[in-house]
C-alpha atoms as a PDB file:
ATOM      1  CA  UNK A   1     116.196 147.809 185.004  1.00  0.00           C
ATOM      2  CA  UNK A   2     114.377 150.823 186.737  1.00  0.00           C
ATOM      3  CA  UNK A   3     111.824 151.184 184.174  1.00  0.00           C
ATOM      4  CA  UNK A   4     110.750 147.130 184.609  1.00  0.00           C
ATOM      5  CA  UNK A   5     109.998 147.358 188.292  1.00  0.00           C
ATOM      6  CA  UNK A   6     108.198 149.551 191.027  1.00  0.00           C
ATOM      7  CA  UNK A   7     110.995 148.783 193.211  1.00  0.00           C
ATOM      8  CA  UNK A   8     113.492 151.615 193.751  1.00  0.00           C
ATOM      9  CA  UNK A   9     116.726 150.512 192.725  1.00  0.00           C
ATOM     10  CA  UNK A  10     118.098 154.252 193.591  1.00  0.00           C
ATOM     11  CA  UNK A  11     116.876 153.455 197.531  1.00  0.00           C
ATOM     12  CA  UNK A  12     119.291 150.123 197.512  1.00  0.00           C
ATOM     13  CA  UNK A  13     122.429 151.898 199.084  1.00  0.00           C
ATOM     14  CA  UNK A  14     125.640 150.271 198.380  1.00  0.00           C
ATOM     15  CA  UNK A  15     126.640 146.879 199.923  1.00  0.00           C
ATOM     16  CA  UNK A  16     122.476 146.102 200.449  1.00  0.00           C
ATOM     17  CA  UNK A  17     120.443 143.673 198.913  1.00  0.00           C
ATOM     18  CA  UNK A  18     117.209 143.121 198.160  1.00  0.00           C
ATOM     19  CA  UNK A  19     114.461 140.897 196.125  1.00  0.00           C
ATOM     20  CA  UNK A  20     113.392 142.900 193.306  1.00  0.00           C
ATOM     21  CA  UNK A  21     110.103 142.155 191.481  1.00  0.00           C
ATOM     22  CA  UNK A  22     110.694 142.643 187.785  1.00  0.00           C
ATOM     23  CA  UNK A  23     108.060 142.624 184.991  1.00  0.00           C
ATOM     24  CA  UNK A  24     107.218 139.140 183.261  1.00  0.00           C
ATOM     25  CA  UNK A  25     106.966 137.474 186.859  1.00  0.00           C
ATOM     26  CA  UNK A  26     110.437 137.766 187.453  1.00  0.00           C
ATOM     27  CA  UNK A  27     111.454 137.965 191.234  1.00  0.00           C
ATOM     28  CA  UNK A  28     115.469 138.494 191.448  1.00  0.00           C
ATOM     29  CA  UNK A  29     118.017 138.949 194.081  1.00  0.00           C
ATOM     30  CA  UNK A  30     119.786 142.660 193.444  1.00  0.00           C
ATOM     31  CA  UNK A  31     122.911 143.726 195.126  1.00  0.00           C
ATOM     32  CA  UNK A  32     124.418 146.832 194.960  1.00  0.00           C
ATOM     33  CA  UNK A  33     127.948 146.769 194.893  1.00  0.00           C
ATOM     34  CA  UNK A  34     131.154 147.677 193.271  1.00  0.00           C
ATOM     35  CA  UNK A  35     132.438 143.725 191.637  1.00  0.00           C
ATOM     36  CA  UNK A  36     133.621 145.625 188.184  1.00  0.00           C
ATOM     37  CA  UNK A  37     135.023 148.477 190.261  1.00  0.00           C
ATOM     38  CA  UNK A  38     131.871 150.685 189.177  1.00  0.00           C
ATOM     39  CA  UNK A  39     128.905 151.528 190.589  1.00  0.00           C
ATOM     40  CA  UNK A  40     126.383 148.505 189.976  1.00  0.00           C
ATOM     41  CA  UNK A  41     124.062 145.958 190.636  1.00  0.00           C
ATOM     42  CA  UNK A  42     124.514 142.338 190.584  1.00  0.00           C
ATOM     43  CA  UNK A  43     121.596 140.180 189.957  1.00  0.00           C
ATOM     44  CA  UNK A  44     120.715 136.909 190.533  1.00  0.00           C
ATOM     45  CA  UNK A  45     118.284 134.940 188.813  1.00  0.00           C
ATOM     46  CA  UNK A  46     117.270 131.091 188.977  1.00  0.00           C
ATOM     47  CA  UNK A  47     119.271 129.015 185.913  1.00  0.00           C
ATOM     48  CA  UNK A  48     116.003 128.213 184.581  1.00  0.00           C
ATOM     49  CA  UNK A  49     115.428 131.771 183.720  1.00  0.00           C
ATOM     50  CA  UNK A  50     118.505 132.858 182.297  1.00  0.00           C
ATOM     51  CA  UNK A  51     117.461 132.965 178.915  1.00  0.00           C
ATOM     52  CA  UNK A  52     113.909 134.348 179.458  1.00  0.00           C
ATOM     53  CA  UNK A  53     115.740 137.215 181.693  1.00  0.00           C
ATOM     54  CA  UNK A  54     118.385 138.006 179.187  1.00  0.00           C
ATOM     55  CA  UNK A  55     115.887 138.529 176.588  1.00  0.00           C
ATOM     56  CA  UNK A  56     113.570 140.654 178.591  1.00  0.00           C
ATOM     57  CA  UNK A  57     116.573 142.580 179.301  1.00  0.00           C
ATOM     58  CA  UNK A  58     117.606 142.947 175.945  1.00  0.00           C
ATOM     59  CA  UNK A  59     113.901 144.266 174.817  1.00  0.00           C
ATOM     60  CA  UNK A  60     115.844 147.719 175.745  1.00  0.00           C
ATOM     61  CA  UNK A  61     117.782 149.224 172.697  1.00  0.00           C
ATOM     62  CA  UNK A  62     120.242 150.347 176.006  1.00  0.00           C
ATOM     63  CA  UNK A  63     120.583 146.899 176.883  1.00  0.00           C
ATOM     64  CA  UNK A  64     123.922 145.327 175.014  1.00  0.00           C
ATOM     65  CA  UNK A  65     125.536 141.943 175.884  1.00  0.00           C
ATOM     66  CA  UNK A  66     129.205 141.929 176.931  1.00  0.00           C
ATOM     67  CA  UNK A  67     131.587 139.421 177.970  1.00  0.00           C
ATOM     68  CA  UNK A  68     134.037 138.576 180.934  1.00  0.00           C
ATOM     69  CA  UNK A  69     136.169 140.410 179.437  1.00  0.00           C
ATOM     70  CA  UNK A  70     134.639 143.552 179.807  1.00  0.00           C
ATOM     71  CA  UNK A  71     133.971 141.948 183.395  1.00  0.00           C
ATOM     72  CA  UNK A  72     137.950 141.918 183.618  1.00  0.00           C
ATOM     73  CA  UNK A  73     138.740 145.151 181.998  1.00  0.00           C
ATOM     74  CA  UNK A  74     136.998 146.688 184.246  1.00  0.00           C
ATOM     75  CA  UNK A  75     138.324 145.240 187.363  1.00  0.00           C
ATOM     76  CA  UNK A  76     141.982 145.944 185.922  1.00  0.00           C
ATOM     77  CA  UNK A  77     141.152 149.592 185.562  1.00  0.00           C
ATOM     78  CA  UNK A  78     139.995 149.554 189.471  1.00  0.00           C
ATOM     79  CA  UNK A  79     143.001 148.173 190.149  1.00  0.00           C
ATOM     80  CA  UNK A  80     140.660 144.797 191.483  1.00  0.00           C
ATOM     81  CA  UNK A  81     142.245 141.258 191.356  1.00  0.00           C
ATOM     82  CA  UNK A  82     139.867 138.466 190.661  1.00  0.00           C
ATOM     83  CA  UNK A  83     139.995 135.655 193.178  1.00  0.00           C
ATOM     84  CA  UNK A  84     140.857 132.339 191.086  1.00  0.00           C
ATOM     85  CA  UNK A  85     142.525 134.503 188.012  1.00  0.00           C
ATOM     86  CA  UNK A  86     145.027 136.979 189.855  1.00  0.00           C
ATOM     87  CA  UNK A  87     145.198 135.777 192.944  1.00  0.00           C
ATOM     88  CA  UNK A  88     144.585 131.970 194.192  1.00  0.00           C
ATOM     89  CA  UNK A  89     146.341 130.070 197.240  1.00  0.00           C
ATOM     90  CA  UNK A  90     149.751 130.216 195.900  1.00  0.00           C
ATOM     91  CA  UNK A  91     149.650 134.175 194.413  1.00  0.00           C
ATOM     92  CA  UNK A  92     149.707 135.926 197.292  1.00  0.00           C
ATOM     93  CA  UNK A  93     148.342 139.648 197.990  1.00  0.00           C
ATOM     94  CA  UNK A  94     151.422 141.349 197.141  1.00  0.00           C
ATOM     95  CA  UNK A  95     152.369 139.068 193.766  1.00  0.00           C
ATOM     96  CA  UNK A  96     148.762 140.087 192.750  1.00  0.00           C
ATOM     97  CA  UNK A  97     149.563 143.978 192.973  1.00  0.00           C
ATOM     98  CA  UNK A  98     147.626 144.807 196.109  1.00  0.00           C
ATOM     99  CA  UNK A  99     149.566 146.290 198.272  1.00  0.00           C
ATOM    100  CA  UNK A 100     147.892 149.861 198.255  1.00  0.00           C
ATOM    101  CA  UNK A 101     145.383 147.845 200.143  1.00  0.00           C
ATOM    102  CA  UNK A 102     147.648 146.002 202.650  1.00  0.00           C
ATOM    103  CA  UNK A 103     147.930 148.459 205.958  1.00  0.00           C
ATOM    104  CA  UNK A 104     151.694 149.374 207.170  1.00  0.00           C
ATOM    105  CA  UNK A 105     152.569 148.406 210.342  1.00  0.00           C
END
């Protein structure tokens, strides 16, 4: 994404946000943070650019599309719980294998 803006992505530390300026007249909303368990971005884009984005994306031969389950995989290696599939109101914390992240009192 780097090479389609002047904006620099390596300057957006993680847990920040920012509007990023892409090429094509693009202006998205780019968070750094960890959702898969890796280091990332997330980006938001308007619905009525979703298909205009995803192909200016894929215009790079590095650029592959994946699915939620590579979404989940990675989450599962991380040891991350997705709100709504793992846990939910009635799966608590500990049924959803988090207790490495639950303090001891």
């Amino acid at each position: 994404m780097q090479k389609l803006t002047s904006f620099d992505l390596k300057g957006l530390t993680f847990g920040r946000s920012a509007f990023v300026p892409l090429e094509g007249g693009f202006n998205v909303h780019v968070a750094r943070g960890g959702y898969t368990g890796e280091d990332g971005f997330e980006i938001s884009i308007p619905p009525a650019q979703t298909v205009e984005f995803a192909n200016l994306m894929l215009k790079s031969p590095s650029v592959q599309m994946i699915g939620l389950g590579a979404r989940d995989s990675l989450r599962l290696e991380a040891g991350m719980c997705l709100y709504g599939n793992d846990l939910d109101e009635s799966t608590t914390p500990v049924e959803g294998g988090l207790t490495w992240v639950i303090g001891r009192f």
